[in-house]
C-alpha atoms as a PDB file:
ATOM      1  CA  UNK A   1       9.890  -8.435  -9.519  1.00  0.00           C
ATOM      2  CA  UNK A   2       7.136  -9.387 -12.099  1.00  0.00           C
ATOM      3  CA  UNK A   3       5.669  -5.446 -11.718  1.00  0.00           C
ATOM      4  CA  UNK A   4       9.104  -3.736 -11.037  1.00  0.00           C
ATOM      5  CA  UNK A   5      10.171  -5.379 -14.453  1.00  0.00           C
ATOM      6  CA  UNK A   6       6.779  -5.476 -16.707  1.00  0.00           C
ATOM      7  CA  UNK A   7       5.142  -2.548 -15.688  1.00  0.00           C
ATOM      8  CA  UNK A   8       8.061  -0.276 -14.518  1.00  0.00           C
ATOM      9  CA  UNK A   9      10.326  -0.868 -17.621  1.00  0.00           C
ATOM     10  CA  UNK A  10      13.342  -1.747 -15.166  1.00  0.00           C
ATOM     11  CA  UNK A  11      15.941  -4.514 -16.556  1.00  0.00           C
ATOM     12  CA  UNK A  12      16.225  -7.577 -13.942  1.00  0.00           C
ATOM     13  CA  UNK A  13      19.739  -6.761 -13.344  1.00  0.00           C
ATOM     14  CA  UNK A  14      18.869  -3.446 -11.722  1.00  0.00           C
ATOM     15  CA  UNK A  15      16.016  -4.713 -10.123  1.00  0.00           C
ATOM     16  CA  UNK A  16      18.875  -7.526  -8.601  1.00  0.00           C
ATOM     17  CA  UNK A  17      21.082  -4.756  -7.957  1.00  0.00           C
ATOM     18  CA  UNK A  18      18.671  -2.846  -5.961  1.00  0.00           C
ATOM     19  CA  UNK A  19      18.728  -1.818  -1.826  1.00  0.00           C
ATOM     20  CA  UNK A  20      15.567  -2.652  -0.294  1.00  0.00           C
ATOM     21  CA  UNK A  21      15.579   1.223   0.485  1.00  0.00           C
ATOM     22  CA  UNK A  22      15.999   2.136  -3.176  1.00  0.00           C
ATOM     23  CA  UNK A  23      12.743  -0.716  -4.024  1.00  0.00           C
ATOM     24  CA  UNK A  24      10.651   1.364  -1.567  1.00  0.00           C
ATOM     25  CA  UNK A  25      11.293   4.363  -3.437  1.00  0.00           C
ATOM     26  CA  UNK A  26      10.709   2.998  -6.588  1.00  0.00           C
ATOM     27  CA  UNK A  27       7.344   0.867  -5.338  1.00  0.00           C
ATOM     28  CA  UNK A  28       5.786   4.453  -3.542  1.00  0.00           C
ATOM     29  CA  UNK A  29       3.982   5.913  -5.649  1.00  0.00           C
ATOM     30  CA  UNK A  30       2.232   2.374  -6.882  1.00  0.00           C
ATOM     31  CA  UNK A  31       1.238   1.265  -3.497  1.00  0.00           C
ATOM     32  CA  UNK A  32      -2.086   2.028  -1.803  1.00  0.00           C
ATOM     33  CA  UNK A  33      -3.223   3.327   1.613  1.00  0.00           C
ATOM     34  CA  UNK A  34      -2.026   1.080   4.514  1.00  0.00           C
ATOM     35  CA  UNK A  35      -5.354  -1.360   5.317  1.00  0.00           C
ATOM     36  CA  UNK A  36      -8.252  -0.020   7.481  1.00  0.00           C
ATOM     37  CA  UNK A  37      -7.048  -1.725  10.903  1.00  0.00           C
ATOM     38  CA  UNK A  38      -9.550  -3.435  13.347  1.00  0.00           C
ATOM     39  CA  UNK A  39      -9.707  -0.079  16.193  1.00  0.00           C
ATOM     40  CA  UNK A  40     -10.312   2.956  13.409  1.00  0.00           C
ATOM     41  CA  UNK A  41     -13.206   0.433  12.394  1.00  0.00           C
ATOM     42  CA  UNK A  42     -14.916   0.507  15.498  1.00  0.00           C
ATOM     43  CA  UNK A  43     -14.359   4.250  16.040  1.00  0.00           C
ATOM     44  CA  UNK A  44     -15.482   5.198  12.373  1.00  0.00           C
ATOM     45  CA  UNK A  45     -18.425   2.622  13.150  1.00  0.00           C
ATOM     46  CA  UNK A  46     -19.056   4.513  16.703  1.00  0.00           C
ATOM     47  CA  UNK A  47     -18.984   7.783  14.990  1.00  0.00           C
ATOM     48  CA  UNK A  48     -21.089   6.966  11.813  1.00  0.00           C
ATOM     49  CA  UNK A  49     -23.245   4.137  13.367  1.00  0.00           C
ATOM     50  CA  UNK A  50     -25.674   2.799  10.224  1.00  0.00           C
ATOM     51  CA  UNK A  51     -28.981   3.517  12.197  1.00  0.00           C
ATOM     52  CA  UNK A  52     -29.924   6.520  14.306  1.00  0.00           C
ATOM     53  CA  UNK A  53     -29.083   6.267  18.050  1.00  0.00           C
ATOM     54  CA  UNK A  54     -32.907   5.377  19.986  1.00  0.00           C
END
Protein backbone atom coordinates (compact mmCIF):
# COMPACT_ATOMS: atom_id res chain seq x y z
CA UNK A 1 0.00 0.00 0.00
CA UNK A 2 2.97 2.15 1.30
CA UNK A 3 4.41 2.24 -2.67
CA UNK A 4 0.93 2.13 -4.43
CA UNK A 5 0.17 5.34 -2.28
CA UNK A 6 3.75 7.25 -1.88
CA UNK A 7 5.30 6.54 -4.94
CA UNK A 8 2.29 5.99 -7.33
CA UNK A 9 0.31 9.15 -6.26
CA UNK A 10 -2.92 6.87 -5.73
CA UNK A 11 -5.39 8.05 -2.76
CA UNK A 12 -5.91 5.04 -0.12
CA UNK A 13 -9.46 4.89 -0.98
CA UNK A 14 -8.73 3.71 -4.51
CA UNK A 15 -6.04 1.70 -3.53
CA UNK A 16 -9.03 0.03 -0.94
CA UNK A 17 -11.27 0.00 -3.76
CA UNK A 18 -9.05 -1.89 -5.97
CA UNK A 19 -9.47 -5.80 -7.61
CA UNK A 20 -6.46 -7.71 -7.04
CA UNK A 21 -6.53 -7.89 -10.99
CA UNK A 22 -6.62 -4.11 -11.34
CA UNK A 23 -3.31 -4.00 -8.43
CA UNK A 24 -1.43 -6.29 -10.87
CA UNK A 25 -1.90 -3.94 -13.55
CA UNK A 26 -1.04 -1.09 -11.73
CA UNK A 27 2.19 -2.94 -9.85
CA UNK A 28 3.60 -4.31 -13.68
CA UNK A 29 5.59 -2.17 -14.83
CA UNK A 30 7.43 -1.65 -11.16
CA UNK A 31 8.11 -5.23 -10.58
CA UNK A 32 11.27 -7.08 -11.63
CA UNK A 33 12.11 -10.35 -13.44
CA UNK A 34 10.65 -13.44 -11.64
CA UNK A 35 13.89 -14.89 -9.38
CA UNK A 36 16.58 -17.08 -11.06
CA UNK A 37 15.07 -20.60 -9.88
CA UNK A 38 17.34 -23.48 -8.58
CA UNK A 39 17.26 -25.79 -12.33
CA UNK A 40 18.12 -22.65 -14.91
CA UNK A 41 21.08 -22.28 -12.30
CA UNK A 42 22.51 -25.48 -12.85
CA UNK A 43 21.92 -25.40 -16.63
CA UNK A 44 23.37 -21.75 -17.03
CA UNK A 45 26.22 -23.16 -14.63
CA UNK A 46 26.54 -26.43 -17.04
CA UNK A 47 26.63 -24.25 -20.01
CA UNK A 48 29.01 -21.43 -18.75
CA UNK A 49 31.01 -23.57 -16.21
CA UNK A 50 33.70 -20.89 -14.44
CA UNK A 51 36.82 -23.02 -15.48
CA UNK A 52 37.58 -24.73 -18.78
CA UNK A 53 36.41 -28.38 -19.08
CA UNK A 54 40.05 -30.76 -18.53
Amino acid sequence: MSFVVGRLGLAPAAYWAMTPRELSVVLAPHVGPAPLRAADLAALAARYPDRPPA
